[in-house]
Protein backbone atom coordinates (compact mmCIF):
# COMPACT_ATOMS: atom_id res chain seq x y z
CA UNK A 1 -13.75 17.22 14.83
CA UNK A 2 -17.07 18.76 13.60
CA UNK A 3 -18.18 18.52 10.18
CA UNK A 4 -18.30 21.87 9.20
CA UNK A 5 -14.35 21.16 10.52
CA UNK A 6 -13.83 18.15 8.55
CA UNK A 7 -15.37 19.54 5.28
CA UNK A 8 -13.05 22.61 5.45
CA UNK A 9 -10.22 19.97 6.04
CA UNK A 10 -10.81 17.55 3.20
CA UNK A 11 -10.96 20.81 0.91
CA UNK A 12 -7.77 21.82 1.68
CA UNK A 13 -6.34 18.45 1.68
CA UNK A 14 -7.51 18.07 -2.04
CA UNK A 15 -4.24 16.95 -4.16
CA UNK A 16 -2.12 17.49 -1.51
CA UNK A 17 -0.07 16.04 1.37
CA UNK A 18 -1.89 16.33 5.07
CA UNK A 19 -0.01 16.43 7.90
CA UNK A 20 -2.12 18.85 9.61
CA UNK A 21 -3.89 16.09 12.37
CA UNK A 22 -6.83 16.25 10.54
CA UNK A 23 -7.17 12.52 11.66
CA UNK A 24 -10.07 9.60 10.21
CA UNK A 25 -13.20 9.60 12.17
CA UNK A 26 -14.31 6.60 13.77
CA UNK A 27 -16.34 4.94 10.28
CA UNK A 28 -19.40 3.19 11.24
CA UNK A 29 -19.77 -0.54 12.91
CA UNK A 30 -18.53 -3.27 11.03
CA UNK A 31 -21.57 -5.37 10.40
CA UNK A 32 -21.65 -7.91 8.09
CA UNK A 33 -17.55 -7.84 8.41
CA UNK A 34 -15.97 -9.19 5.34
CA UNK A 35 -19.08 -10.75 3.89
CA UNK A 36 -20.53 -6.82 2.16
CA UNK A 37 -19.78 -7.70 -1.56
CA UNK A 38 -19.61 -11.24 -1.22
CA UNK A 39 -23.17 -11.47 -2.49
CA UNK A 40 -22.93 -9.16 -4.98
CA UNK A 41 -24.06 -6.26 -2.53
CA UNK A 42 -22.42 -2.82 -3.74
CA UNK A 43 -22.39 -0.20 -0.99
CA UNK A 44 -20.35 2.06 -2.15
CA UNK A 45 -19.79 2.62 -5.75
CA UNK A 46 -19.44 6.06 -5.77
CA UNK A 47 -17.11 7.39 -2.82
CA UNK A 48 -17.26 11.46 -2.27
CA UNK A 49 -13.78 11.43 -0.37
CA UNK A 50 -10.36 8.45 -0.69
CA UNK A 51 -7.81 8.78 1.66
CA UNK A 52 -4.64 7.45 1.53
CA UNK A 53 -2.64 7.08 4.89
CA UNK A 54 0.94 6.41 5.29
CA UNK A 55 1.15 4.44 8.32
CA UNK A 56 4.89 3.39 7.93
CA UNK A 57 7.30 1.72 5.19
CA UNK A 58 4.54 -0.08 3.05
CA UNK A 59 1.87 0.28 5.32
CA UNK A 60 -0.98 1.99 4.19
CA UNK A 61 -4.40 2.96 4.88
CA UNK A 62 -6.72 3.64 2.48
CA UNK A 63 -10.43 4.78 3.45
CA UNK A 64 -13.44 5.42 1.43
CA UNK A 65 -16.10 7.52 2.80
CA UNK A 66 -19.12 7.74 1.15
CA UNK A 67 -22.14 10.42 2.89
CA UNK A 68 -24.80 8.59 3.95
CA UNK A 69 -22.79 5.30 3.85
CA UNK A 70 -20.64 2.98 5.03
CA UNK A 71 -17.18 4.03 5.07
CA UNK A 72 -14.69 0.80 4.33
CA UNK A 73 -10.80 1.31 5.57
CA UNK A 74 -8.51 -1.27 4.03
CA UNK A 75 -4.75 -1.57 5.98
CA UNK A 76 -2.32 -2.67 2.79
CA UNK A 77 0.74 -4.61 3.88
CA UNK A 78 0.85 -4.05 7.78
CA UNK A 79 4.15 -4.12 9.78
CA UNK A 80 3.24 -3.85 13.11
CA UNK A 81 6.13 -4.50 15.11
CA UNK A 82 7.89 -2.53 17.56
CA UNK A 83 11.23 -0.11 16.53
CA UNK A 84 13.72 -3.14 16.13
CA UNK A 85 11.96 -5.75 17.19
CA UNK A 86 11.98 -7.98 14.36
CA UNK A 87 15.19 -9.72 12.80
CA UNK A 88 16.74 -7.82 9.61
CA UNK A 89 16.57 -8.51 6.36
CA UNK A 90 19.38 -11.01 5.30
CA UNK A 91 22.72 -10.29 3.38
CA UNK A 92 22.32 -6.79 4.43
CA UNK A 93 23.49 -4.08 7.75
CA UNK A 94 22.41 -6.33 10.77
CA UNK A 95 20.11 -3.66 12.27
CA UNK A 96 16.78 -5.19 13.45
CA UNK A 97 13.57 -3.57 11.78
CA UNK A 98 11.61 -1.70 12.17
CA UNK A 99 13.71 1.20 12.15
CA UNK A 100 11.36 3.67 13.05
CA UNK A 101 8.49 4.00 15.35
CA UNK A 102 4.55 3.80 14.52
CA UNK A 103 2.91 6.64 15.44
CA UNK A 104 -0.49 4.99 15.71
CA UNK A 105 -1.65 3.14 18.41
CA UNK A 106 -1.22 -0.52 16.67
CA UNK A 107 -4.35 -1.91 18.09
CA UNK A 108 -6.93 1.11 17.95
CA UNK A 109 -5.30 0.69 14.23
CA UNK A 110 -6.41 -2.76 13.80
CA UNK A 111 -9.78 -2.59 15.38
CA UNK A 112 -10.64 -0.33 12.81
CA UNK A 113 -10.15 -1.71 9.68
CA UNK A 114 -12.31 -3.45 7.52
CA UNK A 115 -9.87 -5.77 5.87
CA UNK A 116 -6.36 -5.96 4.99
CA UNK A 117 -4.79 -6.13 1.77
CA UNK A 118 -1.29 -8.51 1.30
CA UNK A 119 0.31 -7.49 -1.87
CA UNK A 120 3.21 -10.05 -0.60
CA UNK A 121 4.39 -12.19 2.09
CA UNK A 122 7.46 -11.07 2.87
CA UNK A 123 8.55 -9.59 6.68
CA UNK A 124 8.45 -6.43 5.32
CA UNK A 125 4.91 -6.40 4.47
CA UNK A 126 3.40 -8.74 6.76
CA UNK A 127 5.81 -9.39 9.94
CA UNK A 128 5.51 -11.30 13.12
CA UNK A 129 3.86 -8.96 15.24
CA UNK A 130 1.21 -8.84 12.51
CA UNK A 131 1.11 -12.40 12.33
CA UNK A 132 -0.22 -12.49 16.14
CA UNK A 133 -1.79 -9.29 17.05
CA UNK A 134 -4.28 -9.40 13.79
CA UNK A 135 -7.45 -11.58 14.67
CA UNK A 136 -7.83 -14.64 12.35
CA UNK A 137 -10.93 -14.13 11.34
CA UNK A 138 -9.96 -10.45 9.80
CA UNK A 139 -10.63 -10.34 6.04
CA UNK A 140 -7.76 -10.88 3.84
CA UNK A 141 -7.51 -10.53 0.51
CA UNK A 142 -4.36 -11.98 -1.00
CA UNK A 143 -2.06 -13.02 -4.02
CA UNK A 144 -3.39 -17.27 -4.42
CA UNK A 145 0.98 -18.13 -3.59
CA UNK A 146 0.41 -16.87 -0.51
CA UNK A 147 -3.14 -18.54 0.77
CA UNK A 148 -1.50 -21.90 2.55
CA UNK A 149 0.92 -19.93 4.89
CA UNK A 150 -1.87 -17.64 5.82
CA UNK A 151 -4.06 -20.35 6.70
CA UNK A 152 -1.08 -21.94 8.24
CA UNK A 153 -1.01 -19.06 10.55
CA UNK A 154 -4.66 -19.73 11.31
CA UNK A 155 -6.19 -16.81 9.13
CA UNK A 156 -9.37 -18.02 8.04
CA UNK A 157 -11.26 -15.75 6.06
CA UNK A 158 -8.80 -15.05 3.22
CA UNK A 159 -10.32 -13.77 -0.30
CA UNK A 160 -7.82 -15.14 -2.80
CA UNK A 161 -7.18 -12.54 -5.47
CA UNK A 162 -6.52 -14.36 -9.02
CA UNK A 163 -7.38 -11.42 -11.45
CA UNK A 164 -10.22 -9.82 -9.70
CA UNK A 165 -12.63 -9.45 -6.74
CA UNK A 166 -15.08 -7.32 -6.29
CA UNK A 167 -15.76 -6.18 -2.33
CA UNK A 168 -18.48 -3.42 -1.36
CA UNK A 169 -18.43 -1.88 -4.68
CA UNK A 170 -14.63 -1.97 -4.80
CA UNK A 171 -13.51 -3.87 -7.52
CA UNK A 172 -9.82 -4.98 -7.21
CA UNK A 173 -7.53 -6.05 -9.67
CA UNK A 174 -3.88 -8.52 -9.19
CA UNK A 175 -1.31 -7.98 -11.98
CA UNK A 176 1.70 -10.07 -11.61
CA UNK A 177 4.61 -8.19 -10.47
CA UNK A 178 8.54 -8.56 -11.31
CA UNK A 179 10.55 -8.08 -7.97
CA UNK A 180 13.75 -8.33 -9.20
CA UNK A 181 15.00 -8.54 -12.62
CA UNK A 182 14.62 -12.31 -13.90
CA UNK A 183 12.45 -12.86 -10.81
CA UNK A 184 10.90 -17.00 -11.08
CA UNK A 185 8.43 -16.68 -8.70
CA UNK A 186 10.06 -19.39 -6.64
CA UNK A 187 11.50 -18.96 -3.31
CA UNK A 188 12.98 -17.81 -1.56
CA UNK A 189 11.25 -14.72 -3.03
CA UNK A 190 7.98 -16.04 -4.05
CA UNK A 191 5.98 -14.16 -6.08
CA UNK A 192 4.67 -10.44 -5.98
CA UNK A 193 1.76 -8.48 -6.78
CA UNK A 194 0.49 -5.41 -8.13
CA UNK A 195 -3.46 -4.36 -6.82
CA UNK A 196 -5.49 -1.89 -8.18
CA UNK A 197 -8.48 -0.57 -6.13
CA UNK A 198 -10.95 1.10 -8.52
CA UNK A 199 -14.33 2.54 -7.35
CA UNK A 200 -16.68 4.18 -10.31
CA UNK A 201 -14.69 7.38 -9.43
CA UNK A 202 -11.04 6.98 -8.95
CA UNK A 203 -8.44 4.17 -9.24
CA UNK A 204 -5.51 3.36 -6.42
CA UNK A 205 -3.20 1.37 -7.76
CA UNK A 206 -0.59 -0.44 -5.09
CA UNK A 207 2.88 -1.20 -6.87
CA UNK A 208 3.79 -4.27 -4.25
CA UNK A 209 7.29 -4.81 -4.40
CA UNK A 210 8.19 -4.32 -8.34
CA UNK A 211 10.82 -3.10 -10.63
CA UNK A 212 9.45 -0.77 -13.55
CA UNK A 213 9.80 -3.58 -16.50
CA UNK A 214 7.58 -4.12 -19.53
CA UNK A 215 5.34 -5.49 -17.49
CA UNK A 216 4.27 -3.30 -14.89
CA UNK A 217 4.36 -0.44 -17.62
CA UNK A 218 2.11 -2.16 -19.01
CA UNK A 219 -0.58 -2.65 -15.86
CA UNK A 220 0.21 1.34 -15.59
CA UNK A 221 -0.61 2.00 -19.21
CA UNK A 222 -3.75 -0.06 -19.22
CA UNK A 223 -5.49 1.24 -15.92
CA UNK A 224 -4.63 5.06 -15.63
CA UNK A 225 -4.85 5.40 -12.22
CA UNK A 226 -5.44 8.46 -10.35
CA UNK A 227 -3.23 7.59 -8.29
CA UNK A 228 0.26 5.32 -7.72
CA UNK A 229 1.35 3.80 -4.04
CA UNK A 230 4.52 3.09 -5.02
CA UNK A 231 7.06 0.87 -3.29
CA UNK A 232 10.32 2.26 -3.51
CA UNK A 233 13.20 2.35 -0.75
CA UNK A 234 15.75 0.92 -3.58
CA UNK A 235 15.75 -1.94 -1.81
CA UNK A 236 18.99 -4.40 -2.67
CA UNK A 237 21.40 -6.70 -0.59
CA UNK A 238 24.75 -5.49 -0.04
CA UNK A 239 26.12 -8.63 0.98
CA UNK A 240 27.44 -11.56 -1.10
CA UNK A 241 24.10 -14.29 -1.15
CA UNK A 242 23.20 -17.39 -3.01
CA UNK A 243 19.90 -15.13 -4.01
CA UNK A 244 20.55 -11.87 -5.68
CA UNK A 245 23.55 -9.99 -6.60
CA UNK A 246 24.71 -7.39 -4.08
CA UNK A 247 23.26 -3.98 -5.60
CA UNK A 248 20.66 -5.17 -7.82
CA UNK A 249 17.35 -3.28 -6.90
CA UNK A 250 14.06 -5.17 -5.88
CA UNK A 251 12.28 -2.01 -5.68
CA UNK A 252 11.60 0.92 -7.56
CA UNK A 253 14.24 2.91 -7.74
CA UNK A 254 14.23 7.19 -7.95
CA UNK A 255 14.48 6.77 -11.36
CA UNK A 256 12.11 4.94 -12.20
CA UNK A 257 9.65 6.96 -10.43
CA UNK A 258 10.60 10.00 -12.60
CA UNK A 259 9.79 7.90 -15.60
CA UNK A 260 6.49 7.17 -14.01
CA UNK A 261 5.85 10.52 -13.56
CA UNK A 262 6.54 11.54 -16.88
CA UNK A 263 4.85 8.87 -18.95
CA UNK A 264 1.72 8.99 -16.48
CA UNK A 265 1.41 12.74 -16.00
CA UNK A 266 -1.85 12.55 -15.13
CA UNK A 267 -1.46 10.03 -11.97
CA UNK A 268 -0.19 11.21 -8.48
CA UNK A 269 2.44 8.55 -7.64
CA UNK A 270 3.01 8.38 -3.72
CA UNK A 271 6.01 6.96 -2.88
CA UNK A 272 5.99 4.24 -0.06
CA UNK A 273 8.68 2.02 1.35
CA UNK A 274 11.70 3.90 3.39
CA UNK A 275 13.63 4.84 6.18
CA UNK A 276 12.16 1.52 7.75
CA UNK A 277 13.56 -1.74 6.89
CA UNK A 278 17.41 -2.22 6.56
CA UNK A 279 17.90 -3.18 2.98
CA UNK A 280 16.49 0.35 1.87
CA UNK A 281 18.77 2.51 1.19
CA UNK A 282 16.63 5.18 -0.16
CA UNK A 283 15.06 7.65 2.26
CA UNK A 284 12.67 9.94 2.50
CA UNK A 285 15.06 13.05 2.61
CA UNK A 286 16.76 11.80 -0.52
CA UNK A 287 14.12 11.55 -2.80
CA UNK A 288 12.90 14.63 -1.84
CA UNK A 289 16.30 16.23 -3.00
CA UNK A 290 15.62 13.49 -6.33
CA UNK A 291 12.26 14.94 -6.96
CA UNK A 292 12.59 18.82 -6.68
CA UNK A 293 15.62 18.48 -8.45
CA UNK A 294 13.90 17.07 -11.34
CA UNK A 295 11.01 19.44 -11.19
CA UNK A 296 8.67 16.65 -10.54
CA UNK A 297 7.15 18.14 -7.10
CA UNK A 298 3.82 18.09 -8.73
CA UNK A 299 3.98 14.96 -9.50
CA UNK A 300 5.35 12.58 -6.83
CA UNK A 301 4.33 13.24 -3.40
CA UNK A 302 6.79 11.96 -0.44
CA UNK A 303 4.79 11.72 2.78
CA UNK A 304 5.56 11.29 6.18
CA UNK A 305 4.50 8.82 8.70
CA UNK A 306 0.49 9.29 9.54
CA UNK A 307 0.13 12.23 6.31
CA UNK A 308 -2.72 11.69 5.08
CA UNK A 309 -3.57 12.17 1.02
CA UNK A 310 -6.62 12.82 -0.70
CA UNK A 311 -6.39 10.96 -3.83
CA UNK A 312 -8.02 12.94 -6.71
CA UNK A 313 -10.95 11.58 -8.95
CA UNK A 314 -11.06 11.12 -12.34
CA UNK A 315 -14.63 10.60 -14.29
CA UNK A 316 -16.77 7.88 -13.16
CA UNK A 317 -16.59 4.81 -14.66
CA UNK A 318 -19.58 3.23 -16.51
C-alpha cells in the first residue's frame, strides 16, 4: 500500500471500526529490542496515528506510528493456539479453546512485535502455544504475581510493572484489578491487572479481566482515557466448583459497559473478549443487539477479528 493510499486510509478510519484490509505496514527493524526507554531514551512521545487491532478474544495489537520514527507494536495478552487445541476452561461446556480461528499468520504476528503486554496469566490470555512459539528473550512487561512463572517458562527479559514504566516514550500504568467480586488475589485466580498506555497525545487503557467495582471506576475516573479495551465475554462457570459460584461474572458484563459509556462519554470503549473461550457466554452478535438497543453505537465499538481502530487523541499532555 502506497502512502498517498495509507493516508487516505487512516483518514477514513478516524473514530471508526476498519475492516476494510487496510493492513499495518511492516514498522522499521527492531534495534535496540526491548532496551529503547530503558535509559531514559523517549522516541516517541508524540505519535501522529494509534491503532488498535483485534487479533482474537483478548488479543490485541496496538501500534504507534510516529513519521519520521520508529513505530513500536505491542501484542496485549496473546492466545496463539490453534481452533481447539487447548483444554477448556474448568467447571464449564467441555469444548476445547480456542473456539475460533486466527486470521493472522501466528508467526509473521510474532516476529513483528516489539513487546508483549500480560495483563494476567491465565490460559486465556497467555496459553500454551504462546508459552512455546514466543522467543524468550521477547520483552515482557508484566503484573510483579506473575514474574516467577514467566521466568519459569524461561522468559528472560520481563519488565515487571508495579505502578509504572516508562518504555520509548510510552509511559504505562498497573491498577489493581477485581476479577470477581471478593476476588483475594490468591489462587487459583491470582491476581489481575488493569494497564494504561498513555503517550503525550492519547491514553489506551486495557481493562484485564475486571468487574466494574469502586475500584476500577475509580482508575477510569482518574485517567480519562481516549479510549477503553475492555474485557467482556461475561465470563462465569456454569458448573458447581470449589472456586466461584456458578453464574457469578468475572468479566464485564453488557451492563456494565453501558454504564461505562455513560459516565465516560468522552472515551471509546472497545469491547474485547468473546466468541473464543468456553466460559463466555457473551458474543459478539449479542452485544451488538445490547448496544444499538441502548443507543450507545457511538459509544462502544464491537469489532471483528483483524478490524483495526484508530483510537482518537485527546490534547497532549504536558
Amino acid at each position: 500500500m502506497n502512502e498517498k493510499k495509507r493516508a487516505m486510509c487512516f483518514a477514513a478510519l478516524v473514530g471508526v471500526l476498519a475492516s476494510s484490509g487496510c493492513a499495518s505496514a511492516e514498522h522499521a527493524p527492531k534495534g535496540a529490542g526491548g532496551a529503547g526507554g530503558a535509559n531514559g531514551t523517549d522516541t516517541m512521545d508524540v505519535v501522529d496515528v494509534t491503532e488498535v487491532q483485534l487479533i482474537r478474544s483478548a488479543t490485541v495489537a496496538i501500534h504507534y506510528r510516529s513519521a519520521g520514527r520508529r513505530n513500536i507494536k505491542i501484542l496485549v495478552d496473546p492466545i496463539l493456539g490453534d481452533p481447539n487445541t487447548e483444554p477448556a476452561i474448568d467447571y464449564s461446556n467441555g469444548i476445547k479453546i480456542p473456539m475460533i480461528p486466527l486470521l493472522i499468520d501466528k508467526r509473521q504476528l510474532i516476529a513483528d512485535i516489539d513487546a508483549v503486554l500480560l495483563t494476567h496469566y491465565h490460559p486465556d490470555h497467555f496459553d500454551g502455544e504462546a508459552e512455546r512459539i514466543l522467543p524468550k528473550d521477547t520483552l515482557i512487561f508484566c503484573q510483579p504475581y506473575d514474574e516467577a512463572r514467566l521466568r519459569e517458562k524461561g522468559f528472560s527479559n520481563l519488565r515487571v510493572v508495579d505502578k509504572e514504566s516508562r518504555w520509548e516514550g510510552i509511559t504505562i500504568s498497573r491498577f489493581l484489578a477485581t476479577h470477581y467480586k471478593g476476588a483475594t488475589g490468591a489462587p487459583p485466580f491470582g491476581e489481575s491487572s488493569s494497564f494504561l498506555l498513555r503517550t503525550r497525545n492519547n491514553g489506551v487503557f486495557f481493562t484485564g479481566d475486571a468487574i466494574l467495582d469502586d475500584r476500577l471506576r475509580g482508575h477510569l475516573r482518574a485517567t480519562h482515557p481516549e479510549t477503553i479495551v475492555a474485557n467482556t465475554g461475561e465470563c462465569q462457570f456454569t458448573k458447581d466448583n470449589p472456586v466461584l459460584m456458578p453464574g457469578v461474572t468475572m468479566t464485564l458484563t453488557s451492563a456494565e459497559l453501558a454504564e461505562m459509556a455513560r459516565s465516560l462519554p468522552s472515551s471509546t470503549i472497545v469491547a474485547v473478549h468473546m466468541d473464543a473461550i468456553n466460559h463466555c457466554p457473551l458474543t459478539k452478535r449479542d452485544l451488538r443487539r445490547f448496544v444499538d438497543a441502548n443507543g450507545l453505537r457511538d459509544h462502544i465499538r464491537v469489532p471483528n477479528e483483524g478490524d483495526v481502530l484508530v483510537a482518537r487523541a485527546g490534547a497532549p499532555s504536558k
